[in-house]
C-alpha atoms as a PDB file:
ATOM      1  CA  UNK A   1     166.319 126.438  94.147  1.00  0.00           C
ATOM      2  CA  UNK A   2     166.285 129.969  91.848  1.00  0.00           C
ATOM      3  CA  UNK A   3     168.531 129.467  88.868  1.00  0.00           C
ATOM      4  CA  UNK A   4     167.826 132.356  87.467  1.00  0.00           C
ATOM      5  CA  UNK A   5     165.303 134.792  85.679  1.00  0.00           C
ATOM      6  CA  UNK A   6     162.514 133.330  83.691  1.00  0.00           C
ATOM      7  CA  UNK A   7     161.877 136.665  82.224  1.00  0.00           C
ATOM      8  CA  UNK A   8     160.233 140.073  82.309  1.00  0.00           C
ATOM      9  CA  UNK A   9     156.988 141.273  81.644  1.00  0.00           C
ATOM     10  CA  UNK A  10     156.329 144.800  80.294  1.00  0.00           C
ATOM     11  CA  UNK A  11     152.596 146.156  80.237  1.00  0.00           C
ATOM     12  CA  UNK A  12     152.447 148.200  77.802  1.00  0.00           C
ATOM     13  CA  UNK A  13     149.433 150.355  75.683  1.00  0.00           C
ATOM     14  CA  UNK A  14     151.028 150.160  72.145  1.00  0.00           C
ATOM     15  CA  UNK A  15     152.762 147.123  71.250  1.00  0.00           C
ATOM     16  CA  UNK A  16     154.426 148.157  67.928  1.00  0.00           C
ATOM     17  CA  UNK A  17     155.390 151.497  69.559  1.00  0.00           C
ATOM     18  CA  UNK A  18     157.239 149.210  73.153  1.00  0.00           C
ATOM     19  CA  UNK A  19     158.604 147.279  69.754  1.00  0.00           C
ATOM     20  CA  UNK A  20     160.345 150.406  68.246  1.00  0.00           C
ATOM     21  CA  UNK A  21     161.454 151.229  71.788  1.00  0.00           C
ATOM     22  CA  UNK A  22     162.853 147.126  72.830  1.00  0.00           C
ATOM     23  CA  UNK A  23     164.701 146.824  69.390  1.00  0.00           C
ATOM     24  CA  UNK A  24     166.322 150.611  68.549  1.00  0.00           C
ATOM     25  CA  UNK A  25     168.139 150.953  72.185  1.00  0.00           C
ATOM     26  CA  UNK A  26     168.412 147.464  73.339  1.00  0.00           C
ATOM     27  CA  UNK A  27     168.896 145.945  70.243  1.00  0.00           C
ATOM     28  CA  UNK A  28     165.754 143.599  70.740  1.00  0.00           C
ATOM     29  CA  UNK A  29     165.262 140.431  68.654  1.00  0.00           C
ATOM     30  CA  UNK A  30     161.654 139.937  68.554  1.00  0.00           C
ATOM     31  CA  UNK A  31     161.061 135.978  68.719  1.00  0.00           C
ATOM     32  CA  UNK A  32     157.049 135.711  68.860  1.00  0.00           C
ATOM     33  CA  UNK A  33     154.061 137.836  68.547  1.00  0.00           C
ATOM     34  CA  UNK A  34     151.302 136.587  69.290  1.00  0.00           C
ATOM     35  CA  UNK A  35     149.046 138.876  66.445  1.00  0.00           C
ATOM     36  CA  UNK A  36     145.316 138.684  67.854  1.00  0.00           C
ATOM     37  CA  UNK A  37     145.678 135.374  69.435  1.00  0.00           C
ATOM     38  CA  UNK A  38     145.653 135.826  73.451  1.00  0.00           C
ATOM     39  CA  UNK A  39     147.131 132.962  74.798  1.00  0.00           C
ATOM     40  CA  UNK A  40     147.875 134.942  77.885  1.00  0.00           C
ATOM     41  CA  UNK A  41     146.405 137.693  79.036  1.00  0.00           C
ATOM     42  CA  UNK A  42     146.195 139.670  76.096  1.00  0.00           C
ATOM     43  CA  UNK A  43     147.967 140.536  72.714  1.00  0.00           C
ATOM     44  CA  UNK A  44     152.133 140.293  73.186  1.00  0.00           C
ATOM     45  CA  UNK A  45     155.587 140.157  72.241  1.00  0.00           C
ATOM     46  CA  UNK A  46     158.775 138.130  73.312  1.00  0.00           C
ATOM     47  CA  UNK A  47     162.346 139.473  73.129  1.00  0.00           C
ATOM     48  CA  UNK A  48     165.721 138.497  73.456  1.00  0.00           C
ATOM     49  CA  UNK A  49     168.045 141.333  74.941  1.00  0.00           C
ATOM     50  CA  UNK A  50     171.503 140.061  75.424  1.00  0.00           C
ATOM     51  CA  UNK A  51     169.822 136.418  76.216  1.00  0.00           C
ATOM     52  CA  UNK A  52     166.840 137.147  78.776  1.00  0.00           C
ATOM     53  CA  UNK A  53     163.664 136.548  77.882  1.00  0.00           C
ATOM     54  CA  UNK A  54     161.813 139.914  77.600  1.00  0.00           C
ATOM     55  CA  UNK A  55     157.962 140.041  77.099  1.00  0.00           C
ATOM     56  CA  UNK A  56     155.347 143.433  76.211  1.00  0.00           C
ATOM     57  CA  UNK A  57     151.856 142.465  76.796  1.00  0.00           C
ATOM     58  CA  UNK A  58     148.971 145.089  75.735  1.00  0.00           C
ATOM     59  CA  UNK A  59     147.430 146.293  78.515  1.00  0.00           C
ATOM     60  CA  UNK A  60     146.763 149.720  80.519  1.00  0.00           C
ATOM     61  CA  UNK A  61     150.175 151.182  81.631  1.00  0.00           C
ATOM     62  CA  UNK A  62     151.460 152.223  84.538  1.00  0.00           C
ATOM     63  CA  UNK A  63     149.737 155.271  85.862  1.00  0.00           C
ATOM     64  CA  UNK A  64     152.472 156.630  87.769  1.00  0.00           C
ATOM     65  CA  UNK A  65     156.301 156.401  87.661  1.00  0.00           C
ATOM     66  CA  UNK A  66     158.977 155.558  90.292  1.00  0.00           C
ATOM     67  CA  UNK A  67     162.602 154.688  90.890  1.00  0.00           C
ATOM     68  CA  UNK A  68     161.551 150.807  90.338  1.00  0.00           C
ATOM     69  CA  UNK A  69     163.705 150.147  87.484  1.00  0.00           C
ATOM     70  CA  UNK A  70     165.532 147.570  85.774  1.00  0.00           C
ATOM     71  CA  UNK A  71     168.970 147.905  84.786  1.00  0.00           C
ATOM     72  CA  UNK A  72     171.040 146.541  82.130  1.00  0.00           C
ATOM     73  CA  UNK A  73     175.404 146.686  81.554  1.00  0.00           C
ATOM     74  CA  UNK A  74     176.342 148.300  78.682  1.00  0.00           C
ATOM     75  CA  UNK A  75     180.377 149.112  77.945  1.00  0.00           C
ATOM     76  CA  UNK A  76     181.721 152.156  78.781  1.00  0.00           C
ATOM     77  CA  UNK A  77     182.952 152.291  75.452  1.00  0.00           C
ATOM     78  CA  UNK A  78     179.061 151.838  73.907  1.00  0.00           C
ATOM     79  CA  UNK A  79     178.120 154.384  76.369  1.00  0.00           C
ATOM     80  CA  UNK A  80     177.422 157.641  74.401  1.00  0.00           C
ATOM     81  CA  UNK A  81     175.891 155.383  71.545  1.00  0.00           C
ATOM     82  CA  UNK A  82     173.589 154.444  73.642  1.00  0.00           C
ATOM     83  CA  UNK A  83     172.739 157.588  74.775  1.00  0.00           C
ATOM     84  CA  UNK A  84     172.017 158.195  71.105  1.00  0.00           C
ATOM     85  CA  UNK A  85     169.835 155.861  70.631  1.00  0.00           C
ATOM     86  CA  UNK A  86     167.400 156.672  73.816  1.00  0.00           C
ATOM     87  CA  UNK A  87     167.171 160.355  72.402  1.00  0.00           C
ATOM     88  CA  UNK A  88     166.378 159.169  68.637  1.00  0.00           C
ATOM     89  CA  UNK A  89     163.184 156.836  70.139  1.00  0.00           C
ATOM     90  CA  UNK A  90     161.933 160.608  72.087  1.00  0.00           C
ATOM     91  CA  UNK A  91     161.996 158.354  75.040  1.00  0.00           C
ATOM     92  CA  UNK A  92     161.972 160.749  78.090  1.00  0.00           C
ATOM     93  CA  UNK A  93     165.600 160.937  79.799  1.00  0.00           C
ATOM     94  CA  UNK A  94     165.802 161.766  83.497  1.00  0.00           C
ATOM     95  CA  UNK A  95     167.987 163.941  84.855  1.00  0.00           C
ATOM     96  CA  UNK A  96     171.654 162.788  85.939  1.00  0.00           C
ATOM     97  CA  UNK A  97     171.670 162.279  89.948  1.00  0.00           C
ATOM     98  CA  UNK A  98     174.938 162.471  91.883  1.00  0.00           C
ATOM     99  CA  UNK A  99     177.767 159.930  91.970  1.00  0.00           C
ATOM    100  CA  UNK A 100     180.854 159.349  93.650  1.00  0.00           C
ATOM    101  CA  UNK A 101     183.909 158.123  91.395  1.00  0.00           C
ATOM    102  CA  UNK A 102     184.156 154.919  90.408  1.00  0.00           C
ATOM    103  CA  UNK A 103     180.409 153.745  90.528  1.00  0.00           C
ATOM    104  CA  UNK A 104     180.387 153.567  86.848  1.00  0.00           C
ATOM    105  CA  UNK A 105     178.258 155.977  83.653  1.00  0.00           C
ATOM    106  CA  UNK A 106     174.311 155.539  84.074  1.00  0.00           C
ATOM    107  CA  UNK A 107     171.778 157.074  82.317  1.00  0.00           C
ATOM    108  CA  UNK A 108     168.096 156.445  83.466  1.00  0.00           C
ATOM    109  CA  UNK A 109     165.151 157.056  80.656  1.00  0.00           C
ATOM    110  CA  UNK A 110     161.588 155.842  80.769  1.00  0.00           C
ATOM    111  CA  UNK A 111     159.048 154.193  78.246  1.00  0.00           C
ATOM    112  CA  UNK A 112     156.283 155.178  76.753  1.00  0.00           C
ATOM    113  CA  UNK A 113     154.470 153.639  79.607  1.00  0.00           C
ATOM    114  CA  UNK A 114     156.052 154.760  82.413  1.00  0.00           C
ATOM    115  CA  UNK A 115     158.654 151.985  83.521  1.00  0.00           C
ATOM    116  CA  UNK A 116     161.816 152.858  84.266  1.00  0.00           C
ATOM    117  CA  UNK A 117     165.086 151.792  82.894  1.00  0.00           C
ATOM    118  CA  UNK A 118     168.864 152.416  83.819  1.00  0.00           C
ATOM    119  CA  UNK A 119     172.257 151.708  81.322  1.00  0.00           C
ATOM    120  CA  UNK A 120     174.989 151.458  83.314  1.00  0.00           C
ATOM    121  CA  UNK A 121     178.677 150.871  83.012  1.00  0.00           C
ATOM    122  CA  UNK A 122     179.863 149.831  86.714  1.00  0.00           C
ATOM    123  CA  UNK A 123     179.346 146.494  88.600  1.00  0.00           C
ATOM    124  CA  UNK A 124     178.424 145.340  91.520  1.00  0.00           C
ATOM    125  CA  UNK A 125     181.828 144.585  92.882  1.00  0.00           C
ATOM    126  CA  UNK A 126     183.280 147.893  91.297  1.00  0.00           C
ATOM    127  CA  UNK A 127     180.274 149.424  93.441  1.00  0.00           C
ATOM    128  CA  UNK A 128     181.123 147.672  96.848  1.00  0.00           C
ATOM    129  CA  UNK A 129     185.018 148.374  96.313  1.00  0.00           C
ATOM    130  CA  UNK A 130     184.015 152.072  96.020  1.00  0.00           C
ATOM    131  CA  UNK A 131     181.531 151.988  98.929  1.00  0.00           C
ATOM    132  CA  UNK A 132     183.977 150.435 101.380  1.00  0.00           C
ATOM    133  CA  UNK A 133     186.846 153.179 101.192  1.00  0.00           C
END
């Protein structure tokens, strides 16, 4: 039986540069780095973002970018700092793409390796509510 996440692995090509990125816009607590032991694959970090494990491994990036994303609730009223903080870390924000009322704020931004990431306001009953009418 699934109880859950384990976590979620981020390949990334500079670790203290994904580190900047994790802990100014997530607010990121960095639990472990490994320093130049590979117990895994390579060099890598572990994070804490609002309780789920978060990990950034050294490694080549992604060479191309997508909608695969991962998305994580923020409160409307943290919104626009958040916002704030994406801009500050030059992390590349894409552009808005349509909504209907009542899906919720999102704002979509990549890393410096490509992966794609999504803050967003609404849930997922807020979402099917809206959908249904």
């Amino acid at each position: 039986m699934i109880s859950g996440i384990s976590h979620m692995t981020f390949i990334v090509a500079d670790l203290e540069r994904a580190s900047m990125f994790f802990t100014k816009i997530f607010d990121a607590k960095e639990v472990y780095s490994s320093g130049d032991n590979t117990f895994s694959l390579s060099r890598e970090k572990f994070f804490l973002i609002a309780g789920i494990w978060v990990c950034i491994m050294e490694g080549q990036p992604l060479a191309e970018r997508s909608y695969n994303h991962v998305a994580f609730k923020v409160d409307e009223s943290d919104f626009d700092d958040f916002v704030s903080r994406i801009k500050e870390t030059g992390a590349e924000i894409k552009p808005e793409r349509p909504r209907v009322d009542g899906e919720g704020r999102s704002i979509y931004f990549y890393d410096f390796d490509n992966h794609l990431f999504e803050l967003h306001t609404g849930t997922l009953e807020q979402r099917l509510e809206r959908y249904s009418k």
